[in-house]
N, C-alpha and C. Protein backbone atom coordinates (compact mmCIF):
# COMPACT_ATOMS: atom_id res chain seq x y z
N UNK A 1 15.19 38.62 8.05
CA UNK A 1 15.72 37.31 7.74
C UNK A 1 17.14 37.49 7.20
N UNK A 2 18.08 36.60 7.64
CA UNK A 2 19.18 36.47 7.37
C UNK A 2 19.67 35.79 6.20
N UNK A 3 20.93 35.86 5.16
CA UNK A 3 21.30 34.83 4.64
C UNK A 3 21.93 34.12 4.82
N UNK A 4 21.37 32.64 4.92
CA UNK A 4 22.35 31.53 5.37
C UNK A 4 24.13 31.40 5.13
N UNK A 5 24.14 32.03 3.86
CA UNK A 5 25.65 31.71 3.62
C UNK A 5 26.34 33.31 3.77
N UNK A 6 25.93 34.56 3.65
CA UNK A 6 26.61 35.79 3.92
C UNK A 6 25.96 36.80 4.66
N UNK A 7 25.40 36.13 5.83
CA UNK A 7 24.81 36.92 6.70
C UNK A 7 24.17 38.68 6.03
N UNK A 8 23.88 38.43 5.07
CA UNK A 8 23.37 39.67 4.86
C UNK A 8 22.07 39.57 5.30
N UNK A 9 21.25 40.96 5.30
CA UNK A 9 19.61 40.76 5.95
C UNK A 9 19.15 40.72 4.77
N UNK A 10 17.99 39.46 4.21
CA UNK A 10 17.42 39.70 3.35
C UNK A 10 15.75 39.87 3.51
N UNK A 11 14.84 40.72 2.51
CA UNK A 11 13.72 41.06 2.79
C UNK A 11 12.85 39.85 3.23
N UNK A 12 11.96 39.72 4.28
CA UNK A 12 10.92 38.67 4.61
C UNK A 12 9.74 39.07 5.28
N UNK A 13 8.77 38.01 5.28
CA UNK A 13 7.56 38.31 5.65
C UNK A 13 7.08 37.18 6.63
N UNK A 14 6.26 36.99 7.71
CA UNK A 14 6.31 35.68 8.19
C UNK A 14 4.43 35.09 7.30
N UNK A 15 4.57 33.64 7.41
CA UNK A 15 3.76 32.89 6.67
C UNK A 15 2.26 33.11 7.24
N UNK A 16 0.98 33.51 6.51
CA UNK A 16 -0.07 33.85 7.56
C UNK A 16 -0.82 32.63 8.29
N UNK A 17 -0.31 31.66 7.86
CA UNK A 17 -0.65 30.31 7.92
C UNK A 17 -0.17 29.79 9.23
N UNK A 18 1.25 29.74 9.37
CA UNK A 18 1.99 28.91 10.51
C UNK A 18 3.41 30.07 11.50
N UNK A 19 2.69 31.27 10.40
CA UNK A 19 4.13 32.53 10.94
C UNK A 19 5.21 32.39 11.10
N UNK A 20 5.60 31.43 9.87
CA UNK A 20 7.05 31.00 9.93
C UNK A 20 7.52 32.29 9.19
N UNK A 21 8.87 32.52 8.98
CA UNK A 21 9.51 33.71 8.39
C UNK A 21 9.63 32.99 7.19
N UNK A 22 9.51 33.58 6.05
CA UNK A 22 9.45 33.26 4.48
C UNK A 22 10.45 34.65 3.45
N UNK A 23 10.88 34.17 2.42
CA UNK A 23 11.33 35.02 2.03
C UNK A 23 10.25 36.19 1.03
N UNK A 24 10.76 37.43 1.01
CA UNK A 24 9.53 37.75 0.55
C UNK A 24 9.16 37.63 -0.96
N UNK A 25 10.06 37.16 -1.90
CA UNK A 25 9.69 36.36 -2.82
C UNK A 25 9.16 34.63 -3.60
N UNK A 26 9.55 34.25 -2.00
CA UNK A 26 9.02 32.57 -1.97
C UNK A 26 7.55 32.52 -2.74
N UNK A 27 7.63 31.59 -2.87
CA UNK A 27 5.87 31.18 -4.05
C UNK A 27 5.23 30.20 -2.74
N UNK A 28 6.19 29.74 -1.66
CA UNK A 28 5.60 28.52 -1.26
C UNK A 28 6.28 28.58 -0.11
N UNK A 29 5.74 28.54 1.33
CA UNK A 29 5.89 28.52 2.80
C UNK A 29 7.31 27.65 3.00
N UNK A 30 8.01 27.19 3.64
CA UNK A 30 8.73 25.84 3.36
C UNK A 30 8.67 25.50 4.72
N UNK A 31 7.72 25.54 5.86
CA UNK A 31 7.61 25.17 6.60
C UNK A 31 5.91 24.33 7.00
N UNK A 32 4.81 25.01 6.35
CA UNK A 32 3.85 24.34 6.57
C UNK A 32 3.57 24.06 4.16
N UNK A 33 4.60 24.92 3.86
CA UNK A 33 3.95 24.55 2.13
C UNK A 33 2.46 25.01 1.96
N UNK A 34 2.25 26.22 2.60
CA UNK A 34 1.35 27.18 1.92
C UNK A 34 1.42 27.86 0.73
N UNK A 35 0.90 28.15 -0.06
CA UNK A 35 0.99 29.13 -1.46
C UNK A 35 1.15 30.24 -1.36
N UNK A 36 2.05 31.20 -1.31
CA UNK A 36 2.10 32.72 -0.81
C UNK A 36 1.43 33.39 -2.22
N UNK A 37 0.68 34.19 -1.80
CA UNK A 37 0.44 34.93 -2.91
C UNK A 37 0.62 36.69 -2.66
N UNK A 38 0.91 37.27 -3.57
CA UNK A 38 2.14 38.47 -3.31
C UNK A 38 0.62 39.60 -2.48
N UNK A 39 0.90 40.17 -1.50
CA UNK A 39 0.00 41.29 -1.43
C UNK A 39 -1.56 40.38 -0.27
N UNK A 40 -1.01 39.76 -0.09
CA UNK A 40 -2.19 38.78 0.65
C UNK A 40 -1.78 38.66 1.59
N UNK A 41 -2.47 38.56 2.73
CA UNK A 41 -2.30 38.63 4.01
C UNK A 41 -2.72 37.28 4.66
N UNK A 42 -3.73 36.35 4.68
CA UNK A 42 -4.70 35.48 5.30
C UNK A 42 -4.75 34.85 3.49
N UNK A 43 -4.62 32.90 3.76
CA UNK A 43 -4.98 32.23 2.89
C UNK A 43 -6.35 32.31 2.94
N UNK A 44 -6.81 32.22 1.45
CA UNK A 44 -7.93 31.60 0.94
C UNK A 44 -8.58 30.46 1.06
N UNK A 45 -10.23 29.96 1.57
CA UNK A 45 -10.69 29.07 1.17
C UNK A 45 -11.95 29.08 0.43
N UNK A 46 -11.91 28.44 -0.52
CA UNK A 46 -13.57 28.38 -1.18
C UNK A 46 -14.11 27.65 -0.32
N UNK A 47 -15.65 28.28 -0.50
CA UNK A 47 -16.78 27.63 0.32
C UNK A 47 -16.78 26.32 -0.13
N UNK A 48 -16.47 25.63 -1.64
CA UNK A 48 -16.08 24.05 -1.73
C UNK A 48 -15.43 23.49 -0.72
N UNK A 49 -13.83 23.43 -0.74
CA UNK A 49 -12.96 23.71 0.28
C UNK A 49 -13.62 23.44 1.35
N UNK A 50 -14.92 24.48 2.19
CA UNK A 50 -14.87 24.66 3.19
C UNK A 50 -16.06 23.66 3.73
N UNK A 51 -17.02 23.53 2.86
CA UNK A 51 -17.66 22.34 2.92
C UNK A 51 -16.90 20.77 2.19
N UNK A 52 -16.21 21.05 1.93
CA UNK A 52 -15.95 19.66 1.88
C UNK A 52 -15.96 18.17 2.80
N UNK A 53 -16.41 17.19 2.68
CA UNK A 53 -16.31 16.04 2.99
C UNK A 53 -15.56 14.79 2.63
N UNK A 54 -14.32 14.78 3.69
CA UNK A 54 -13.58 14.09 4.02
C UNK A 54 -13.98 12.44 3.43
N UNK A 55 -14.93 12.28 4.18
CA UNK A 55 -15.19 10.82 3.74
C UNK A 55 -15.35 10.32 2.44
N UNK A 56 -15.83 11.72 1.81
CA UNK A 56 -16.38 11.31 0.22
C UNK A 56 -15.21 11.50 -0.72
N UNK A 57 -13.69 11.43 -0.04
CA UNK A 57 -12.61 11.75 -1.25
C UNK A 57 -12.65 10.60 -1.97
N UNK A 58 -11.77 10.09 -3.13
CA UNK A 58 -11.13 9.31 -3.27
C UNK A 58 -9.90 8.91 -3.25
N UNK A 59 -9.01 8.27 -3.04
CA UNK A 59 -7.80 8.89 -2.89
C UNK A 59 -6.87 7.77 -4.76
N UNK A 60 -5.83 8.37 -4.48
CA UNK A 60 -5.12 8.05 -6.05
C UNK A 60 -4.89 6.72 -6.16
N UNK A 61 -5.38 5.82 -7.40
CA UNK A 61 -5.29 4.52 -6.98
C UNK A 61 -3.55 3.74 -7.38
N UNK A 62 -2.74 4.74 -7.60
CA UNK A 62 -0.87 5.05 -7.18
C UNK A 62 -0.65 4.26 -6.15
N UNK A 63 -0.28 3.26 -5.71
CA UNK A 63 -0.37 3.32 -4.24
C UNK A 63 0.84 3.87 -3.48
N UNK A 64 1.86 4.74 -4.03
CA UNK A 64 2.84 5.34 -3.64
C UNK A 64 2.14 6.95 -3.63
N UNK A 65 1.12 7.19 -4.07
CA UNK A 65 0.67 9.14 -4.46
C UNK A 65 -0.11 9.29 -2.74
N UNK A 66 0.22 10.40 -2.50
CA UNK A 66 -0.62 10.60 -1.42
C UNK A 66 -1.89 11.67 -1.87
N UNK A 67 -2.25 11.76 -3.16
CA UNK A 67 -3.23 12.56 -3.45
C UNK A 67 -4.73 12.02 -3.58
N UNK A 68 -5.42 13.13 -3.68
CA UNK A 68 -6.97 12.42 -3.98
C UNK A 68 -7.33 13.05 -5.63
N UNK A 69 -8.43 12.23 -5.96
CA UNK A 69 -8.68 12.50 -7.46
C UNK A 69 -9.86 13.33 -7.70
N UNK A 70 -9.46 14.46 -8.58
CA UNK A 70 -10.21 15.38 -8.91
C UNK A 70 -12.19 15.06 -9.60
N UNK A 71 -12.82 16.15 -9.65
CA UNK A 71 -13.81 15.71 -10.11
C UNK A 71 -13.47 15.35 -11.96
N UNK A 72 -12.73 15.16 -12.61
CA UNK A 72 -12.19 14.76 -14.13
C UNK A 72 -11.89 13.62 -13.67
N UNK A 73 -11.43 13.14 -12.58
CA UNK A 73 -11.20 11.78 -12.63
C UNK A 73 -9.58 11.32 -12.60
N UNK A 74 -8.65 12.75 -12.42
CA UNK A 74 -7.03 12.61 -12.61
C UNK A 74 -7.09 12.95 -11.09
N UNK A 75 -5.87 12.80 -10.70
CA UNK A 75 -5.23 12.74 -9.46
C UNK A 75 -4.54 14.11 -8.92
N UNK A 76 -4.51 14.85 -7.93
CA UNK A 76 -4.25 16.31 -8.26
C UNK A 76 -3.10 16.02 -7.73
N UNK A 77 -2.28 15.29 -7.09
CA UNK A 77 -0.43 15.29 -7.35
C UNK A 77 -0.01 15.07 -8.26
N UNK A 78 -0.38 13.62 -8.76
CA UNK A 78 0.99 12.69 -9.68
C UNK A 78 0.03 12.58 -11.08
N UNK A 79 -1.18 13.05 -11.13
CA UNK A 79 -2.17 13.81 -12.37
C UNK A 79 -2.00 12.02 -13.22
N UNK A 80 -2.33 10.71 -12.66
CA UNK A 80 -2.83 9.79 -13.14
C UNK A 80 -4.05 9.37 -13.35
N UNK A 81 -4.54 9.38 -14.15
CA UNK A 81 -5.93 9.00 -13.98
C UNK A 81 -6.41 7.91 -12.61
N UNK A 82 -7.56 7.91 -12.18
CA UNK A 82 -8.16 6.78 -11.48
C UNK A 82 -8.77 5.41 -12.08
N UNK A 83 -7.92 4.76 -11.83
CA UNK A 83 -8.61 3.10 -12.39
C UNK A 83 -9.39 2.24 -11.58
N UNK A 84 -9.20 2.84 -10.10
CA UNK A 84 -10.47 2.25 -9.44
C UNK A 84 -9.86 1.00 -8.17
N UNK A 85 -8.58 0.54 -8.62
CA UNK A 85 -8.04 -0.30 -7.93
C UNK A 85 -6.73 0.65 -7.25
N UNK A 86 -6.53 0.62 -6.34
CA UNK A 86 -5.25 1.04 -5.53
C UNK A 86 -3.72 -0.40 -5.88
N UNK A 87 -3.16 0.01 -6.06
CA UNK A 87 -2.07 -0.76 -6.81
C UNK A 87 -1.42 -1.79 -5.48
């Protein structure tokens, strides 16, 4: 990988997710926004995760958040509680 502004080569890795090229200190894909974690090859899913059901989310009642609300009852983007009404 190159640097945008002084063409030097800088160290990279591509994303295991979408195999975009990433830098090799990025925390976070910037093409699909995967979580890199250092020494990992293939993202993680918990068997939660992997059973999960779609239908049974809730989603944030923000009506600008595109998140859904945790089992506590907060919102896992914009971390508002749920009041039950979508705004």
């Amino acid at each position: 990988m190159k640097c945008p502004h002084c063409s030097q080569q800088i160290g990279g890795h591509n994303c295991p997710s979408c195999n975009a090229e990433v830098l090799e200190e990025g925390l976070f894909c910037h093409r699909c926004g995967l979580k890199l974690e250092k020494g990992e090859s293939l993202p993680k899913t918990s068997e939660k995760e992997e059973d999960m059901d779609f239908s049974q989310r809730i989603l944030c009642s923000d009506g600008t958040c595109i998140g859904v609300v945790n089992d506590q009852g907060f919102c896992k983007v914009c971390g508002k509680p749920y009041t039950g009404n979508p705004k």
